[in-house]
C-alpha atoms as a PDB file:
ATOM      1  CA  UNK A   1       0.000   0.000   0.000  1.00  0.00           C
ATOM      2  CA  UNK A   2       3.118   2.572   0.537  1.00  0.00           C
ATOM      3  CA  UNK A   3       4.473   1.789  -2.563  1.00  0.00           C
ATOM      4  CA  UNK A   4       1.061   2.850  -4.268  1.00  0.00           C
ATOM      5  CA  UNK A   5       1.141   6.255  -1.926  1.00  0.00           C
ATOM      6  CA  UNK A   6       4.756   6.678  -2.584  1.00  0.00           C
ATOM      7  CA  UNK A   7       4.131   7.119  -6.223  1.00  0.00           C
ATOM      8  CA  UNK A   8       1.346   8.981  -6.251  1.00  0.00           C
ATOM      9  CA  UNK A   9       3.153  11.692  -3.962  1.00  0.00           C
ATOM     10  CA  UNK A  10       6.303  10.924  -7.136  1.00  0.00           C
ATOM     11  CA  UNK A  11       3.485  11.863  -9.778  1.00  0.00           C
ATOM     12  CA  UNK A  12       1.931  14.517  -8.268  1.00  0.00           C
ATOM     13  CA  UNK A  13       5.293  16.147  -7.727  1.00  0.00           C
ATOM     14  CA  UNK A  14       6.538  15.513 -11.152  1.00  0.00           C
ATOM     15  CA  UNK A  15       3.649  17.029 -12.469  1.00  0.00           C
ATOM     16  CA  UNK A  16       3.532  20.220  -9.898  1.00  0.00           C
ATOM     17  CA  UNK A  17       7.137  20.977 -10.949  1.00  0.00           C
ATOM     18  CA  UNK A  18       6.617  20.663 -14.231  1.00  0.00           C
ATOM     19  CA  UNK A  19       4.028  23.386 -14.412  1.00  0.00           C
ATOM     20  CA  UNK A  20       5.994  25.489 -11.992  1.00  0.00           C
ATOM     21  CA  UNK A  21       8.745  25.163 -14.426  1.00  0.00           C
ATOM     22  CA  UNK A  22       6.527  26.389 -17.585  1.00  0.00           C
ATOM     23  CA  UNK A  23       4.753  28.889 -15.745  1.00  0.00           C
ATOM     24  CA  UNK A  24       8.059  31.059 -15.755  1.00  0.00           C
ATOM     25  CA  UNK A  25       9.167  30.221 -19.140  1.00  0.00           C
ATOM     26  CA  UNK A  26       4.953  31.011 -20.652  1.00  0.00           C
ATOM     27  CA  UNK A  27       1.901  33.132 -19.872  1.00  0.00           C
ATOM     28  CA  UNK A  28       0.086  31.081 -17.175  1.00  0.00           C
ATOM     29  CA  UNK A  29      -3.168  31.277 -19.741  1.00  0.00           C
ATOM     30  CA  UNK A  30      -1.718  29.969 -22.314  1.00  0.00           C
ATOM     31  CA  UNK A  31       0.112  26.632 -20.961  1.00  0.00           C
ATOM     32  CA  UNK A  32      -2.564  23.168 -21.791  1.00  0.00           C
ATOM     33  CA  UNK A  33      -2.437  19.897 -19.812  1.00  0.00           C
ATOM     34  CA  UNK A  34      -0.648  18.561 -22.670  1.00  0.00           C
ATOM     35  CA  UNK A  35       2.244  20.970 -21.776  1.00  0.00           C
ATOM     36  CA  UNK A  36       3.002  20.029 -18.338  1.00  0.00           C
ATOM     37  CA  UNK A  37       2.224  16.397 -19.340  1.00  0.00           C
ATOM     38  CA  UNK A  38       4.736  16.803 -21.950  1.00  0.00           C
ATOM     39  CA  UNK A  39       7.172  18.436 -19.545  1.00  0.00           C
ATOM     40  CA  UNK A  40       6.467  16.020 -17.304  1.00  0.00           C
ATOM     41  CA  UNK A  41       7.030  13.025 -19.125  1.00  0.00           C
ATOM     42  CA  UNK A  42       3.677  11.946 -18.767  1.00  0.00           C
ATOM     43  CA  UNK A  43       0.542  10.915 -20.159  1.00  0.00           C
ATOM     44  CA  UNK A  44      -2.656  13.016 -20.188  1.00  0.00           C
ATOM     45  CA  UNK A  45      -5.136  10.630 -18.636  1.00  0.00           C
ATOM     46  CA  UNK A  46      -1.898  10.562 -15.540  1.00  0.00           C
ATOM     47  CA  UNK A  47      -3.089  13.833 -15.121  1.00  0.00           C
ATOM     48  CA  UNK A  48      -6.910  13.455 -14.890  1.00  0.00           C
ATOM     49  CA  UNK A  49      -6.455  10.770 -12.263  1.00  0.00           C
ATOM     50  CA  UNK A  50      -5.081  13.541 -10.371  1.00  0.00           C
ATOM     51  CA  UNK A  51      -6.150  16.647 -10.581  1.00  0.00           C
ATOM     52  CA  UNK A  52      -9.019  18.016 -12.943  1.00  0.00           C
ATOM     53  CA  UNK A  53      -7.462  21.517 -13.774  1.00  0.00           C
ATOM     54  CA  UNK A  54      -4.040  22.956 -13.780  1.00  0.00           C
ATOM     55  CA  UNK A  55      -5.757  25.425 -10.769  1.00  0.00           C
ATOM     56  CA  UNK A  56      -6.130  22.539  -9.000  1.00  0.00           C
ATOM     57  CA  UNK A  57      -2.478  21.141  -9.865  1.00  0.00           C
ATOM     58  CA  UNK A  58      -0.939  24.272  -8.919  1.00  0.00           C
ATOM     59  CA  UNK A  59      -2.601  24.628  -5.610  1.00  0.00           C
ATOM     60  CA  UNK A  60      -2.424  21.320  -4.721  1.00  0.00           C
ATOM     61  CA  UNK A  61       1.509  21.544  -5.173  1.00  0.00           C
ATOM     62  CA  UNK A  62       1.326  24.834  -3.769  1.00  0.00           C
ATOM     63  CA  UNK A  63      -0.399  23.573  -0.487  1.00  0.00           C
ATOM     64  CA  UNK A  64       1.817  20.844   0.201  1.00  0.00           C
ATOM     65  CA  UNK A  65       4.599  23.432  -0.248  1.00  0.00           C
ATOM     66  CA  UNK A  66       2.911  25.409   2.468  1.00  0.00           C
ATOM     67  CA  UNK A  67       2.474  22.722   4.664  1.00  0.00           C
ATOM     68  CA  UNK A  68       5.855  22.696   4.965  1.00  0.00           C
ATOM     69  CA  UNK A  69       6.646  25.879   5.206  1.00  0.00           C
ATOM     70  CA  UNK A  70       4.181  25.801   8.434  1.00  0.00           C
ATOM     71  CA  UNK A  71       6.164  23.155  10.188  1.00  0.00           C
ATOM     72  CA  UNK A  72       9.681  24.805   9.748  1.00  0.00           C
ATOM     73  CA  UNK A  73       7.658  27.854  10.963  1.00  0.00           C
ATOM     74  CA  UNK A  74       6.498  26.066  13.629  1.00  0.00           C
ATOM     75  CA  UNK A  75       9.656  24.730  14.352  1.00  0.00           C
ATOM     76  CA  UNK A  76      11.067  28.395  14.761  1.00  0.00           C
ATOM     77  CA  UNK A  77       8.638  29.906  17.255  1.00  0.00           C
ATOM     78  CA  UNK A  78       9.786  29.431  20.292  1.00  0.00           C
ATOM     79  CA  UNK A  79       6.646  29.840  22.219  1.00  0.00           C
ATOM     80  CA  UNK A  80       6.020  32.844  20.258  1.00  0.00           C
ATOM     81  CA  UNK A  81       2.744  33.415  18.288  1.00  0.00           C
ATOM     82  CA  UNK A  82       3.651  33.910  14.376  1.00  0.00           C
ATOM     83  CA  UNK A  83       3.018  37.684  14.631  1.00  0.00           C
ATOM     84  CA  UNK A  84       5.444  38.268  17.481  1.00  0.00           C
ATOM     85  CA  UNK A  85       8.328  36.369  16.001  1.00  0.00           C
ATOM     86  CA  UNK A  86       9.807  37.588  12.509  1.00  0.00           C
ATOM     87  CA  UNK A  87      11.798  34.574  12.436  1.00  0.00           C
ATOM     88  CA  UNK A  88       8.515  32.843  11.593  1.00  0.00           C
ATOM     89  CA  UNK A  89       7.771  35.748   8.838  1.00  0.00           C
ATOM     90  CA  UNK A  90      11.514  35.221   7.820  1.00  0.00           C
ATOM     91  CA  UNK A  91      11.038  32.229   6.520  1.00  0.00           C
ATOM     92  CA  UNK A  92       8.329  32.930   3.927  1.00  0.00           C
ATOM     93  CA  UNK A  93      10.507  35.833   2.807  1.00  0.00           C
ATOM     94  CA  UNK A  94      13.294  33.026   1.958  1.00  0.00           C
ATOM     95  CA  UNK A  95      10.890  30.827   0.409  1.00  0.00           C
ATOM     96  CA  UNK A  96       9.432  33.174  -1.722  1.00  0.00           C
ATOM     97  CA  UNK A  97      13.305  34.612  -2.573  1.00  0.00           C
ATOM     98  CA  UNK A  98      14.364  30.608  -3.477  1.00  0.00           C
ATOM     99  CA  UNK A  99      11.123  30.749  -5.924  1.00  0.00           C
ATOM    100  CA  UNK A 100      11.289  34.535  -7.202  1.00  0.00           C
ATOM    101  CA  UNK A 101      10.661  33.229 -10.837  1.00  0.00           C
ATOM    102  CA  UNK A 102       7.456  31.698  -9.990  1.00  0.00           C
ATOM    103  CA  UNK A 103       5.675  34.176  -7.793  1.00  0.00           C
ATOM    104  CA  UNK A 104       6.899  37.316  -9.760  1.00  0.00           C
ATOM    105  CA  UNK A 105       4.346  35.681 -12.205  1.00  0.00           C
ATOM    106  CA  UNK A 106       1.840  34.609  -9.159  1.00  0.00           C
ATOM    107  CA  UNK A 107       2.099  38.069  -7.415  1.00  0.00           C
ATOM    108  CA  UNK A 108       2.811  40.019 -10.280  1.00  0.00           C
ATOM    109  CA  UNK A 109       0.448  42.454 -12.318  1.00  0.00           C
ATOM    110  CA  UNK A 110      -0.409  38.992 -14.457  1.00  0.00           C
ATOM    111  CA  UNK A 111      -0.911  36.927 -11.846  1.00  0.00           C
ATOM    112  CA  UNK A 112      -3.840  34.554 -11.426  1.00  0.00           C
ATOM    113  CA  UNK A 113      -6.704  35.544  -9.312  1.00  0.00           C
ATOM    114  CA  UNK A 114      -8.147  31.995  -8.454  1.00  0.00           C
ATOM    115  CA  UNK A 115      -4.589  31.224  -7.075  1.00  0.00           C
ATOM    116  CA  UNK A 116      -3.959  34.043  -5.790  1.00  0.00           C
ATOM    117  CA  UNK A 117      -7.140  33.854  -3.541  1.00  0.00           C
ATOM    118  CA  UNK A 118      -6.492  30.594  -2.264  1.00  0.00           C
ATOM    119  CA  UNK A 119      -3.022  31.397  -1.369  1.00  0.00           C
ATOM    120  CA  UNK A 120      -4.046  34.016   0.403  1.00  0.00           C
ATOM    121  CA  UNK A 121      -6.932  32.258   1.934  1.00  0.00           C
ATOM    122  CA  UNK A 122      -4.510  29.479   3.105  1.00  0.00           C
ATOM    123  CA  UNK A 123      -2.151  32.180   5.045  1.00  0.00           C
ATOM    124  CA  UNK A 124      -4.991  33.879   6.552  1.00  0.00           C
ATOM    125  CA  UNK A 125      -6.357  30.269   7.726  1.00  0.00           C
ATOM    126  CA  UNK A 126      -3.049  29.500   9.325  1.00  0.00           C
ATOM    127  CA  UNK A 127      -3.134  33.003  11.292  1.00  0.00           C
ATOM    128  CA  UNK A 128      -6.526  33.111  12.189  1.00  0.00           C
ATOM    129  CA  UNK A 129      -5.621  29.274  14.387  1.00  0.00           C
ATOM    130  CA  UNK A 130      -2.875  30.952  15.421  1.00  0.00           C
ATOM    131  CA  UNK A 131      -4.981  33.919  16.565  1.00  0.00           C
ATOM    132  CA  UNK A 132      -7.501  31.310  18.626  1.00  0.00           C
ATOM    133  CA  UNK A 133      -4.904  28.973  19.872  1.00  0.00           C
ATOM    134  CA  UNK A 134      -3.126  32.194  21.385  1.00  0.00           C
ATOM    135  CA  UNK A 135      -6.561  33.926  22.929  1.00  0.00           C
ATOM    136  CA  UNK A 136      -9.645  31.817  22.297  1.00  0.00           C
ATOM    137  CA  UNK A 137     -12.083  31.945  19.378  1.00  0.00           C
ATOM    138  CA  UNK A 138     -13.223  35.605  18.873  1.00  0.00           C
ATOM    139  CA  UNK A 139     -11.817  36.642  22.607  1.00  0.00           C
ATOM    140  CA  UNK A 140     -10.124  39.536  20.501  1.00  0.00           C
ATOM    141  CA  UNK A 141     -12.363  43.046  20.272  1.00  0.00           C
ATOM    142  CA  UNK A 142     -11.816  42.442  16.189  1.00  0.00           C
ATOM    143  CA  UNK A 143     -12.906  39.064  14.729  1.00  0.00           C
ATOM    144  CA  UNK A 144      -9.987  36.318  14.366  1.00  0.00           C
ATOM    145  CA  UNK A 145     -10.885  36.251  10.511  1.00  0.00           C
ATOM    146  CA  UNK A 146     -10.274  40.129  10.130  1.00  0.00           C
ATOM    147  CA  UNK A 147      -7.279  40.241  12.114  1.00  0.00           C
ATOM    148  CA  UNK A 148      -6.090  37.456  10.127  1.00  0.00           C
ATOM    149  CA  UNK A 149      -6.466  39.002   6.798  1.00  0.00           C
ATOM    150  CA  UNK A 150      -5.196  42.100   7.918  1.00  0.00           C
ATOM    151  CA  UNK A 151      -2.093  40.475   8.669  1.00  0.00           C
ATOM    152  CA  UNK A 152      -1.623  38.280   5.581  1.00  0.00           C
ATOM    153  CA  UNK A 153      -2.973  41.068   3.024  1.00  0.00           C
ATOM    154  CA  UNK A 154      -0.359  43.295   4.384  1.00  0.00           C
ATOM    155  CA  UNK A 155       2.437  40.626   3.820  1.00  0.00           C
ATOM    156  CA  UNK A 156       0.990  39.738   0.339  1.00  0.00           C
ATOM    157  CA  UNK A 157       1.592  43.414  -0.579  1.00  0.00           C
ATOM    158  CA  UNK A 158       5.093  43.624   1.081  1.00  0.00           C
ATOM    159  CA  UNK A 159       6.139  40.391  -0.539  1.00  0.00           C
ATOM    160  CA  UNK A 160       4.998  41.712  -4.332  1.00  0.00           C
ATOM    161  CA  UNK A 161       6.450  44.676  -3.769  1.00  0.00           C
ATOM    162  CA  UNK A 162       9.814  43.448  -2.651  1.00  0.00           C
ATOM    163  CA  UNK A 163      10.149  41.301  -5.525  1.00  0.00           C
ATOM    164  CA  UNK A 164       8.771  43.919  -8.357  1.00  0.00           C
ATOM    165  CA  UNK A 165      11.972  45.953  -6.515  1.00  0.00           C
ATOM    166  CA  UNK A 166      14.287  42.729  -6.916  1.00  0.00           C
ATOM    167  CA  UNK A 167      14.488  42.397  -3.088  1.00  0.00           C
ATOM    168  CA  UNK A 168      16.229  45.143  -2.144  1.00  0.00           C
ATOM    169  CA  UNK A 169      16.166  44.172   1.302  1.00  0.00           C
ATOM    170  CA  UNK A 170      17.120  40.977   2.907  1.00  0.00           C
ATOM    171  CA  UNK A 171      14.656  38.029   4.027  1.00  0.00           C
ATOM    172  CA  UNK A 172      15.071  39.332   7.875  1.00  0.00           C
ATOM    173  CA  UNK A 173      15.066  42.808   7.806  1.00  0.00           C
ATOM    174  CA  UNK A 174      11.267  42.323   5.395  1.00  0.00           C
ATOM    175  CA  UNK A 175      10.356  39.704   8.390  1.00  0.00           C
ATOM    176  CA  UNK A 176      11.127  42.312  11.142  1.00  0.00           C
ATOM    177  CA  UNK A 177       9.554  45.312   9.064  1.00  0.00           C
ATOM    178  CA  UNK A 178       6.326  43.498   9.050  1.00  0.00           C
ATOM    179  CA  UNK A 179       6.251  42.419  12.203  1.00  0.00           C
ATOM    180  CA  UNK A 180       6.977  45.659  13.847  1.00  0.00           C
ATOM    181  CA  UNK A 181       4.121  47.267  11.848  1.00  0.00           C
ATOM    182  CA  UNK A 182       1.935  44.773  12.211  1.00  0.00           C
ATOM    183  CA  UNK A 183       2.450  44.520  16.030  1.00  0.00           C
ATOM    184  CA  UNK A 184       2.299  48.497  16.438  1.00  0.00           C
ATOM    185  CA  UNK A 185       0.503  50.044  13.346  1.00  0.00           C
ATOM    186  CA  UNK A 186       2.151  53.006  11.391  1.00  0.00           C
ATOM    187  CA  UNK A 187       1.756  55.662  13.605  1.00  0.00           C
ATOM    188  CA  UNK A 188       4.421  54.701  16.270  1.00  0.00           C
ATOM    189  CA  UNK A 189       7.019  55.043  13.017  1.00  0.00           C
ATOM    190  CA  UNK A 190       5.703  58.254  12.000  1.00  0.00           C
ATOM    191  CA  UNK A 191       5.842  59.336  15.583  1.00  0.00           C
ATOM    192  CA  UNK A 192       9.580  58.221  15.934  1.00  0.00           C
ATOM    193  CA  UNK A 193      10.506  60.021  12.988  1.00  0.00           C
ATOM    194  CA  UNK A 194       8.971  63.737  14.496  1.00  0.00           C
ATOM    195  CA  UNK A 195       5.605  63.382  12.183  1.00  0.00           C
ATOM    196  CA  UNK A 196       2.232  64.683  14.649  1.00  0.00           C
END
């Protein structure tokens, strides 16, 4: 039975990679399941066992991507909840630095809505359990959902940005940016630098 699992994990990540790899060599819109079969060295109905839309390809490999990224986060908290630590935040910054070729197109003035909303979704899912496991479901004066998407639409825009500026700024000082102005708000900066 692990040998049948073990290749399905092998196909499904032959075929994610392969449309990662076309989607920064093509226009997302115009790439066909026969071109990351092809790239992948596999056959078409290989595909439709799997997955019934490249959407669904890319978020699936996306996802398990994420998954990851959760545990090393997890791993790096030290008792800290994700928006007090920007060693957590850090490590997104990296991924998304190690991948720049992909989500310049994902983030990018091109990019996909439909993915785009479930990444986004998926971040804001992890934060909002992150939110309740901290204080309690709702114990906060501002939903857990809002507070949530607060925090990940204000990364999404800090992480497009720093890669339509070719990440002029390193992984941690991005992590520790957010963080502090996510933790504080604007207005403590503003007051630091003399603005009423």
């Amino acid at each position: 039975m692990e040998k049948v699992d073990r290749r399905v994990r092998r196909t499904r990540a032959l075929l994610g990679q392969a449309l990662r790899d076309l989607i920064v060599t093509k226009p997302y819109e115009t790439i066909t399941i026969q071109d990351i079969t092809d790239q992948a060295d596999l056959n078409r109905a290989t595909f439709y066992l799997h997955y019934a839309s490249k959407e669904e390809l890319l978020m699936g490999s996306l996802e398990q991507e994420f998954d990851s990224l959760v545990e090393q986060m997890e791993a790096e908290k030290n008792g800290r909840p994700l928006w007090e630590n920007p060693a957590t935040i850090r490590i997104i910054f990296e991924y998304v630095a190690e991948n720049a070729a992909l989500f310049k197109v994902l983030l990018g003035p091109q990019g996909q809505g439909y993915v785009m909303y479930r990444v986004l979704d998926y971040i804001a899912q992890v934060d909002e359990e992150e939110l309740q496991e901290a204080f309690g479901k709702n114990a906060l004066p501002i939903p857990d959902a809002i507070l949530a998407r607060h925090f990940t639409g204000a990364l999404f825009a800090l992480v497009s940005w720093w890669l339509e500026q070719d990440m002029p700024y390193s992984p941690t000082y991005m992590a520790e940016t957010i963080q502090q102005l996510c933790m504080m708000g604007v207005m403590p900066v503003l007051a630091d630098a003399g603005v009423n």
